[in-house]
PDB file of N, CA and C in Angstrom:
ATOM      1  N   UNK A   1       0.848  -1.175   0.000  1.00  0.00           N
ATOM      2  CA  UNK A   1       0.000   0.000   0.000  1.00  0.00           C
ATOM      3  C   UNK A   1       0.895   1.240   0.000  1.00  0.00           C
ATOM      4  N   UNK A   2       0.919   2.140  -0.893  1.00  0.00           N
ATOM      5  CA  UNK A   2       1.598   3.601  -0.829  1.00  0.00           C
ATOM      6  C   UNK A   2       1.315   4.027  -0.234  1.00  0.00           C
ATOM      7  N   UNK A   3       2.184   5.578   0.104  1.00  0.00           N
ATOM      8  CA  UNK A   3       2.137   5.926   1.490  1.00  0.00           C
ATOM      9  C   UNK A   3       0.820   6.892   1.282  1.00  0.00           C
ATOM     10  N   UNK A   4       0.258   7.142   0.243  1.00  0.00           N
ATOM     11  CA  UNK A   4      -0.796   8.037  -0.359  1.00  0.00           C
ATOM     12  C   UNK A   4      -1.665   7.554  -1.055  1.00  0.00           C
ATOM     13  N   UNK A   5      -2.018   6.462  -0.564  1.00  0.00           N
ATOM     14  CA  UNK A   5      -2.584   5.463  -1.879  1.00  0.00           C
ATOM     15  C   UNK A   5      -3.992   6.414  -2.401  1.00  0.00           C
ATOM     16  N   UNK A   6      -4.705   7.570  -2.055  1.00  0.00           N
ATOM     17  CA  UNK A   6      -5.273   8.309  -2.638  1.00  0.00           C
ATOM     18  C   UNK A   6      -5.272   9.628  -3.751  1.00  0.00           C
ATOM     19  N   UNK A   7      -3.787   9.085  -3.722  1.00  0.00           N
ATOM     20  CA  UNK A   7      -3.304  10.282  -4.603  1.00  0.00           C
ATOM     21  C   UNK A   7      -2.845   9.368  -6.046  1.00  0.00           C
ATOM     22  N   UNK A   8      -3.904   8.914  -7.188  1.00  0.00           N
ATOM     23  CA  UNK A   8      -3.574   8.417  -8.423  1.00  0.00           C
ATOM     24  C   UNK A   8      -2.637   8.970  -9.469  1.00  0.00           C
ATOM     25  N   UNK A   9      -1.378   8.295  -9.978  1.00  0.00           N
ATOM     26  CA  UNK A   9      -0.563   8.850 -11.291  1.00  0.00           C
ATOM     27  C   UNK A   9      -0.788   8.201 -12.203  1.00  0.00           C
ATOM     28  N   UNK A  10      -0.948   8.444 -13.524  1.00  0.00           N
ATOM     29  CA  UNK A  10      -0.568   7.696 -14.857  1.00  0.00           C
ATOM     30  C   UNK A  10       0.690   8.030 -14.941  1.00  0.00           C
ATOM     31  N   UNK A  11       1.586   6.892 -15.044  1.00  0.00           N
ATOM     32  CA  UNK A  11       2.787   7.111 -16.470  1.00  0.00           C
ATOM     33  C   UNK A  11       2.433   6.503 -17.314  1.00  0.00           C
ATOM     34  N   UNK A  12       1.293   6.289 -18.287  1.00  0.00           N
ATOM     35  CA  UNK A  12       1.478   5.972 -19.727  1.00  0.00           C
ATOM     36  C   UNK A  12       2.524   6.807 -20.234  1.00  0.00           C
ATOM     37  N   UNK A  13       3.031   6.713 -20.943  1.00  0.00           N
ATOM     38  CA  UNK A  13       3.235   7.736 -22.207  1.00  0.00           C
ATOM     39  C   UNK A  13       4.214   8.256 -21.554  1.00  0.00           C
ATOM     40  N   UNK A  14       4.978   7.953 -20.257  1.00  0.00           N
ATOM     41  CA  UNK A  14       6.201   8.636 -19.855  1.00  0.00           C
ATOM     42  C   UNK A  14       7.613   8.213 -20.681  1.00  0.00           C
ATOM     43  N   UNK A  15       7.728   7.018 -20.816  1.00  0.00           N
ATOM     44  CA  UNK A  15       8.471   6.361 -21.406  1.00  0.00           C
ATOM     45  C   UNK A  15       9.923   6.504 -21.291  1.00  0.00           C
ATOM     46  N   UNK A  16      10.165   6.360 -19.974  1.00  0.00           N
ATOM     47  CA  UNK A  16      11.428   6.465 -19.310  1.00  0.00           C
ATOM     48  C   UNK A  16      12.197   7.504 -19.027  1.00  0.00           C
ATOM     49  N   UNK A  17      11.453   8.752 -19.210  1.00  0.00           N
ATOM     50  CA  UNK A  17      11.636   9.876 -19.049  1.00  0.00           C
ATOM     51  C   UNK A  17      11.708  10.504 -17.073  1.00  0.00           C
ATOM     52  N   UNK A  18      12.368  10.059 -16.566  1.00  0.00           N
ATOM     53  CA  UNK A  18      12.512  10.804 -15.047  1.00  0.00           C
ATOM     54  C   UNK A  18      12.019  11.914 -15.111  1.00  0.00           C
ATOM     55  N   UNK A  19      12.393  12.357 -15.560  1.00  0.00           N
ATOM     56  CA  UNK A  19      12.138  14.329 -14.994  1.00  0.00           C
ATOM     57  C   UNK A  19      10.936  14.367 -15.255  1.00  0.00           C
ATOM     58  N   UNK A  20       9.827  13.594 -16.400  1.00  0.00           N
ATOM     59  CA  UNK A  20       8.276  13.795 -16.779  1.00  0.00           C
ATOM     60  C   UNK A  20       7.683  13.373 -15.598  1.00  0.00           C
ATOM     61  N   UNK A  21       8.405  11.531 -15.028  1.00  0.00           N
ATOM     62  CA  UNK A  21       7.744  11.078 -14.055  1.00  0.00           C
ATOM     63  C   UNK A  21       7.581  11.762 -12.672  1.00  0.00           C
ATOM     64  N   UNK A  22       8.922  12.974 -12.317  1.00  0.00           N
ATOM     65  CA  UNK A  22       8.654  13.291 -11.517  1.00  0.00           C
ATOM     66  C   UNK A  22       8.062  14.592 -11.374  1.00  0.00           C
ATOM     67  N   UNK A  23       7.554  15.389 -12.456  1.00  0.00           N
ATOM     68  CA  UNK A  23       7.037  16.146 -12.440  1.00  0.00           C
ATOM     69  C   UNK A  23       5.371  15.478 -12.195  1.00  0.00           C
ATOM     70  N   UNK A  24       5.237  14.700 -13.108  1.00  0.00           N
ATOM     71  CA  UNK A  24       3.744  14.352 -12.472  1.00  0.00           C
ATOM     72  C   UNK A  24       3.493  13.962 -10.908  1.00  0.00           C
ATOM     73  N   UNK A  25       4.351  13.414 -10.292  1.00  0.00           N
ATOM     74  CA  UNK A  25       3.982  12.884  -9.404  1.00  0.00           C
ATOM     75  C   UNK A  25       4.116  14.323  -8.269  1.00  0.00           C
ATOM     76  N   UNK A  26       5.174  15.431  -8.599  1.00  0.00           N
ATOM     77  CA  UNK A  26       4.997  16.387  -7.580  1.00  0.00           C
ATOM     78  C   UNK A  26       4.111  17.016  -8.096  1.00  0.00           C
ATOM     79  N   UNK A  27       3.209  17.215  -8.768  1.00  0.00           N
ATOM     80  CA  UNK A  27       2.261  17.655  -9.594  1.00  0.00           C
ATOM     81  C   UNK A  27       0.640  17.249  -8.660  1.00  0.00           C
ATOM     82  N   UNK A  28       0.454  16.005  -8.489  1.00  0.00           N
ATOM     83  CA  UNK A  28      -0.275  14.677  -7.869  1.00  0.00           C
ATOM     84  C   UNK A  28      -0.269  15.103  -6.420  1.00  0.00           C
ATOM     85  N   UNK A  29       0.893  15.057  -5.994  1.00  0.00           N
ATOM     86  CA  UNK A  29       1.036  15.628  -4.167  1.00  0.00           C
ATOM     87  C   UNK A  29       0.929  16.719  -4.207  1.00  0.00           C
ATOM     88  N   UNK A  30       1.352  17.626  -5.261  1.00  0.00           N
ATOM     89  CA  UNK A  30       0.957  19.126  -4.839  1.00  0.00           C
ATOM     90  C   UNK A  30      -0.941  19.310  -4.458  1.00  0.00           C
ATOM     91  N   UNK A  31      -1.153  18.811  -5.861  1.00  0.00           N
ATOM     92  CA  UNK A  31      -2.783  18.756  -5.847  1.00  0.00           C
ATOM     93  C   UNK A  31      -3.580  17.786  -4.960  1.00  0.00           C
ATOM     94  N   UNK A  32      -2.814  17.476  -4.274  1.00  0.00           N
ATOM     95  CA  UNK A  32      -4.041  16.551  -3.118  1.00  0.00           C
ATOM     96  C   UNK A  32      -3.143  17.243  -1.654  1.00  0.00           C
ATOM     97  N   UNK A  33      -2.837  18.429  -1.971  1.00  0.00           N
ATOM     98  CA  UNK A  33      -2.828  18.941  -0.514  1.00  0.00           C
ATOM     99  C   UNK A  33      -1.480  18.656   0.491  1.00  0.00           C
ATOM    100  N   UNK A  34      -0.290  17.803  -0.662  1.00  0.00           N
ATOM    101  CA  UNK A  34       0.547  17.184   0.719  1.00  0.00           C
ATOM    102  C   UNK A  34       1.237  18.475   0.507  1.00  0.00           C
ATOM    103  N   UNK A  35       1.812  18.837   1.483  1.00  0.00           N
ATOM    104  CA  UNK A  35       2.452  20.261   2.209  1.00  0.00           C
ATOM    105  C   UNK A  35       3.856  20.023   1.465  1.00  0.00           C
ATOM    106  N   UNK A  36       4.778  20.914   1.695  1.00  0.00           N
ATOM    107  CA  UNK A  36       6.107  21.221   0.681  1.00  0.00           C
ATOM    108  C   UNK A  36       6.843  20.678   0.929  1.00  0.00           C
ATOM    109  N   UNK A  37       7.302  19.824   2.230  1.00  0.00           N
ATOM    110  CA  UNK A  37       8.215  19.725   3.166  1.00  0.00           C
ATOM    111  C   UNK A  37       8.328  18.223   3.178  1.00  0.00           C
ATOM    112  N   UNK A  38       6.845  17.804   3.087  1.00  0.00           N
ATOM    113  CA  UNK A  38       6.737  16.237   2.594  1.00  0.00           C
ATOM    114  C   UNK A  38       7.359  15.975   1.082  1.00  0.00           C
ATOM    115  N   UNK A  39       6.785  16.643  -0.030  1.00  0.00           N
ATOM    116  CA  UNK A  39       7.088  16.674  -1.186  1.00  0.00           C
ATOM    117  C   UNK A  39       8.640  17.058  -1.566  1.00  0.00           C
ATOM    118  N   UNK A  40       9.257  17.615  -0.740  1.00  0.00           N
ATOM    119  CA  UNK A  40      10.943  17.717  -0.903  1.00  0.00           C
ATOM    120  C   UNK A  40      11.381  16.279  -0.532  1.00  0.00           C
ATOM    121  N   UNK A  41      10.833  15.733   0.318  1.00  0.00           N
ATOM    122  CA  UNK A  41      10.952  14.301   1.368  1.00  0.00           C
ATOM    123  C   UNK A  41      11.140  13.974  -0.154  1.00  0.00           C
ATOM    124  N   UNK A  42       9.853  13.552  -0.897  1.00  0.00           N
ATOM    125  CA  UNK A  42       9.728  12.191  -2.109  1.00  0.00           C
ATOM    126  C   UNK A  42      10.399  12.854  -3.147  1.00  0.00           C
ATOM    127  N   UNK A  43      10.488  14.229  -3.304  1.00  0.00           N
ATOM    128  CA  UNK A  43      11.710  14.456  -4.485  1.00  0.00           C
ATOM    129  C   UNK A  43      13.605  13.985  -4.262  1.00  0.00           C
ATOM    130  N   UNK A  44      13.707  13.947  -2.608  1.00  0.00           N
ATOM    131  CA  UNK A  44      15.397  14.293  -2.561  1.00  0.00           C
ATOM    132  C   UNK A  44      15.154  12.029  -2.444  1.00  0.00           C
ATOM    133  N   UNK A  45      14.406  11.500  -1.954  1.00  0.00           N
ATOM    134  CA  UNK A  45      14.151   9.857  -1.967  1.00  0.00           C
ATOM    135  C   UNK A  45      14.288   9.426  -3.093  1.00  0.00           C
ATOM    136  N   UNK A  46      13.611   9.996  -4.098  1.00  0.00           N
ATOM    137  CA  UNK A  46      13.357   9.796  -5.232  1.00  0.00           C
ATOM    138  C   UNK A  46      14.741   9.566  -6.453  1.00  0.00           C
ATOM    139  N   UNK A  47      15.429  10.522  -6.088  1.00  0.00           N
ATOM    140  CA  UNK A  47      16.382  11.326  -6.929  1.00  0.00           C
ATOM    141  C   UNK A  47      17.864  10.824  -6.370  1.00  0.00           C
ATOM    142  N   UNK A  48      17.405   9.809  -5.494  1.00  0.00           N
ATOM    143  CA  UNK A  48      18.888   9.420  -4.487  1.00  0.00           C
ATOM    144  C   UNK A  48      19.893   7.969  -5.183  1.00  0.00           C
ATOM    145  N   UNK A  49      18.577   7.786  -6.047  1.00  0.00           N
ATOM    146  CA  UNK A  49      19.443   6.369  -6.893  1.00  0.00           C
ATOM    147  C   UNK A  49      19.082   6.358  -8.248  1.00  0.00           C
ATOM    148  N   UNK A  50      19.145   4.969  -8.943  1.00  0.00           N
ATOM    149  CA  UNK A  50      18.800   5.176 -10.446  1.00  0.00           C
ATOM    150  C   UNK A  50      17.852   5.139 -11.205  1.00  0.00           C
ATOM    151  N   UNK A  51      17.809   5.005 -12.018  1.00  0.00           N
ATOM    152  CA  UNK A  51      15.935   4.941 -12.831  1.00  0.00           C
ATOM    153  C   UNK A  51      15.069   3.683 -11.903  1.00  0.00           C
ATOM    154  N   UNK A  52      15.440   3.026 -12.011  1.00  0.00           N
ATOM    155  CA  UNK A  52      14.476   1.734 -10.813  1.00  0.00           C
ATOM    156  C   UNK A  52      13.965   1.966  -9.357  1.00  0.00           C
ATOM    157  N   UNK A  53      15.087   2.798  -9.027  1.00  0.00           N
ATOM    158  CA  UNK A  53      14.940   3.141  -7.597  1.00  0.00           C
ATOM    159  C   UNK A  53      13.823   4.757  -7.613  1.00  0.00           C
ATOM    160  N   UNK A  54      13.746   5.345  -8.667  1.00  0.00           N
ATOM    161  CA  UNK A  54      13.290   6.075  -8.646  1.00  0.00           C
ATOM    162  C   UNK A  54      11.661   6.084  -9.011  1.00  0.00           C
ATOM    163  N   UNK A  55      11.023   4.804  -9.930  1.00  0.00           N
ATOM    164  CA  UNK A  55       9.931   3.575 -10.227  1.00  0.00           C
ATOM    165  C   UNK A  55       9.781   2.985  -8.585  1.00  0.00           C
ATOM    166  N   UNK A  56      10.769   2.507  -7.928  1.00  0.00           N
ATOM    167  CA  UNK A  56       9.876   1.711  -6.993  1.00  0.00           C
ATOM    168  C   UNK A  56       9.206   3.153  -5.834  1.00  0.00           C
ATOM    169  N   UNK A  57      10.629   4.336  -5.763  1.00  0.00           N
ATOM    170  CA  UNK A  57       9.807   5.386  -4.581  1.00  0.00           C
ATOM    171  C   UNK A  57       8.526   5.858  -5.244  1.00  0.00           C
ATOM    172  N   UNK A  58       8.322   6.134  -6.530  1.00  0.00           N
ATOM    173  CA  UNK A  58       6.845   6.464  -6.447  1.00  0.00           C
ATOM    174  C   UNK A  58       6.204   5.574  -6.184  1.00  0.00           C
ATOM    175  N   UNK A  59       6.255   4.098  -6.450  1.00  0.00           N
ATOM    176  CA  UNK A  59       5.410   3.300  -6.262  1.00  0.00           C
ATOM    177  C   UNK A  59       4.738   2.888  -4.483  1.00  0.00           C
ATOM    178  N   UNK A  60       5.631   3.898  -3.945  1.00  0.00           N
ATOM    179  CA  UNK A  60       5.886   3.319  -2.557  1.00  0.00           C
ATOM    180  C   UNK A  60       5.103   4.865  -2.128  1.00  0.00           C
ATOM    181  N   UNK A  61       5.680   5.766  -3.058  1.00  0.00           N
ATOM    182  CA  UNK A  61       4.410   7.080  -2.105  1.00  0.00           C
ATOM    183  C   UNK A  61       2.961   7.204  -2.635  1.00  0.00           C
ATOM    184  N   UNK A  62       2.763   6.618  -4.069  1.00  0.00           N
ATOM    185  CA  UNK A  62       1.232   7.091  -5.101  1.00  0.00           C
ATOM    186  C   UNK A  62       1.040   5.756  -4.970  1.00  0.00           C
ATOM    187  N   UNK A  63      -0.153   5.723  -5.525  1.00  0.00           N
ATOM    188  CA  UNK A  63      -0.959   4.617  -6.022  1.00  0.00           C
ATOM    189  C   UNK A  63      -0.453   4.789  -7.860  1.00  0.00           C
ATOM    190  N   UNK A  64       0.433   3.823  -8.300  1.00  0.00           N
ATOM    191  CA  UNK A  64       0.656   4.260  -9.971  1.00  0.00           C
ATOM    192  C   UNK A  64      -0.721   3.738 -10.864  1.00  0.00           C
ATOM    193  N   UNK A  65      -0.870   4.424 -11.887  1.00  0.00           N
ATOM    194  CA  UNK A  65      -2.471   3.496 -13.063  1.00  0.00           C
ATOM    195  C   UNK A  65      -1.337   3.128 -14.300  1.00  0.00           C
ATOM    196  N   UNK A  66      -1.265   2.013 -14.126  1.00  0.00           N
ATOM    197  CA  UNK A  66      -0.461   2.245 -15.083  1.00  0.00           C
ATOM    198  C   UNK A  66      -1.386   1.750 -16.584  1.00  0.00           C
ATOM    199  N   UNK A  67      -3.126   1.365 -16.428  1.00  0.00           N
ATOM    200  CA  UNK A  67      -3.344   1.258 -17.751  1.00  0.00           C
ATOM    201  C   UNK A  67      -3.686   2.932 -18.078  1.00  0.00           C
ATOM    202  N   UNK A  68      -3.724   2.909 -19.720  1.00  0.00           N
ATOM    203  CA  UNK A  68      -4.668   3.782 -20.607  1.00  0.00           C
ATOM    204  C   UNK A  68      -5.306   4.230 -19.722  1.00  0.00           C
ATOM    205  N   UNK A  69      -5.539   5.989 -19.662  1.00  0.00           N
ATOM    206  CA  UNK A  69      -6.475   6.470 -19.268  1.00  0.00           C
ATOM    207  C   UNK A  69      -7.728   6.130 -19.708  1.00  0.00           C
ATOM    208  N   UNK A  70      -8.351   6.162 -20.846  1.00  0.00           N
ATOM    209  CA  UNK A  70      -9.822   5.750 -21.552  1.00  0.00           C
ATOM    210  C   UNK A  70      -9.944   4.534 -20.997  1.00  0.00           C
ATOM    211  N   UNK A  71      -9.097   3.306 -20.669  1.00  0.00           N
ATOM    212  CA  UNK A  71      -9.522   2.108 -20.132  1.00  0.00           C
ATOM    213  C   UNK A  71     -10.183   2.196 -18.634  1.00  0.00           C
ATOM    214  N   UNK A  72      -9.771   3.267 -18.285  1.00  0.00           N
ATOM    215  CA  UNK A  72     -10.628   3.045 -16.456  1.00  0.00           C
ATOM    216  C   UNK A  72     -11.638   4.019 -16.816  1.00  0.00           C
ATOM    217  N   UNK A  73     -12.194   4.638 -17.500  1.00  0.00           N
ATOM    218  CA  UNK A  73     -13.570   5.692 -17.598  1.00  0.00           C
ATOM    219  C   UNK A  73     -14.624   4.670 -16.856  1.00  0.00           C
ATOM    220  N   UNK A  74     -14.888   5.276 -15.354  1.00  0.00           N
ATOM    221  CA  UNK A  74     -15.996   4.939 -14.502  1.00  0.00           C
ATOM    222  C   UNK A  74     -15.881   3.615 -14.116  1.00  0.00           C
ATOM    223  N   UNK A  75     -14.961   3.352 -13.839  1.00  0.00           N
ATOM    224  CA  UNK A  75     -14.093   2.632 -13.117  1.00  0.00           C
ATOM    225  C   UNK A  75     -13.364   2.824 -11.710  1.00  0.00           C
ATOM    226  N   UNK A  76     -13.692   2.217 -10.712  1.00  0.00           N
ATOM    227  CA  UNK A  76     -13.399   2.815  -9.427  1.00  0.00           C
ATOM    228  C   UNK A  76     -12.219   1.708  -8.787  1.00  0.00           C
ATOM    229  N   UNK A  77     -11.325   2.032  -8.388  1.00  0.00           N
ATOM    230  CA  UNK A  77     -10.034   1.561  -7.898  1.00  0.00           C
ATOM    231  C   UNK A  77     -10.376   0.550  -6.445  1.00  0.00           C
ATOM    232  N   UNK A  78     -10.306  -0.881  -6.170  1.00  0.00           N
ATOM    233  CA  UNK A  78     -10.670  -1.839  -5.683  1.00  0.00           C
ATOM    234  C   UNK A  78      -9.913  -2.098  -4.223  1.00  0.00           C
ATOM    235  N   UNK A  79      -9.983  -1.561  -3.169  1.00  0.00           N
ATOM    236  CA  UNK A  79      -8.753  -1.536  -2.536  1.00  0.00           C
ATOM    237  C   UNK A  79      -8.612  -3.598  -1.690  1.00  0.00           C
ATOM    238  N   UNK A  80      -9.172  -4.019  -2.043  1.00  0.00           N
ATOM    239  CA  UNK A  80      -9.223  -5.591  -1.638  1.00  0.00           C
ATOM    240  C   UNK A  80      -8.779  -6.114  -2.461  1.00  0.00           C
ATOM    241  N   UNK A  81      -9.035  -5.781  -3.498  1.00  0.00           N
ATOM    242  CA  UNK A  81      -8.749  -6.563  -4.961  1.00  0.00           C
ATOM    243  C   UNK A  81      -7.519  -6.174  -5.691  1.00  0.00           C
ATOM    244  N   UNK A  82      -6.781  -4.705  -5.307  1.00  0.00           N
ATOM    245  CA  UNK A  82      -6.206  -3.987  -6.015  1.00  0.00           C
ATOM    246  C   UNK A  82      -6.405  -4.136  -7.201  1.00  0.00           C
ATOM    247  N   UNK A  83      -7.405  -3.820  -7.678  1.00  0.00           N
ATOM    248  CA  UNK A  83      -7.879  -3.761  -9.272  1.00  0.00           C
ATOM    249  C   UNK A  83      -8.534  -2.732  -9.580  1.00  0.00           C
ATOM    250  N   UNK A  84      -8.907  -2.155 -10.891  1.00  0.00           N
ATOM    251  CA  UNK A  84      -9.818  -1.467 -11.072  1.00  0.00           C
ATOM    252  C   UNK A  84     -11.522  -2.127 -11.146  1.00  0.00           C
ATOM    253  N   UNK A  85     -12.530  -1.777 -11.220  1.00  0.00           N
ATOM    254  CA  UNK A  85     -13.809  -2.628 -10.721  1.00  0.00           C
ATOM    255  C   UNK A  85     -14.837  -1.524 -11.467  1.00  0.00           C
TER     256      UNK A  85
END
């Protein structure tokens, strides 16, 4: 379970691009309210090792989607199932 599991990212379409992934994701915490001080926390965590390590810390602070946006339209996120439903 992330440490925010209410705060949803897509990386479709990031495509190994760091700096995109982490702009969305401080993007994601900005907009659900987490304060600045936390969000320096998951940028300097983030940024401390290599492309993998930087995939598993978001995975560990967001909830990632990683299908197609158009595939979850009204689709609600399963927290038993971890699925979409």
């Amino acid at each position: 379970m992330p440490k925010h599991p209410d705060v949803v990212v897509n990386l479709v379409g990031e495509d190994g691009n760091a700096f995109a992934i982490l702009g969305r994701v401080e993007k994601a915490l900005r907009r659900a309210g987490i304060d600045k001080d936390e969000r320096k926390e998951f940028q300097s965590e983030a940024t401390s090792g290599d492309y993998d390590h930087l995939l598993r810390t978001v995975m560990e602070w967001v909830l990632v989607d990683r299908a197609d946006e158009t595939e979850n339209d009204g689709l609600v996120w399963d927290e038993e199932y971890q699925d979409w439903i």
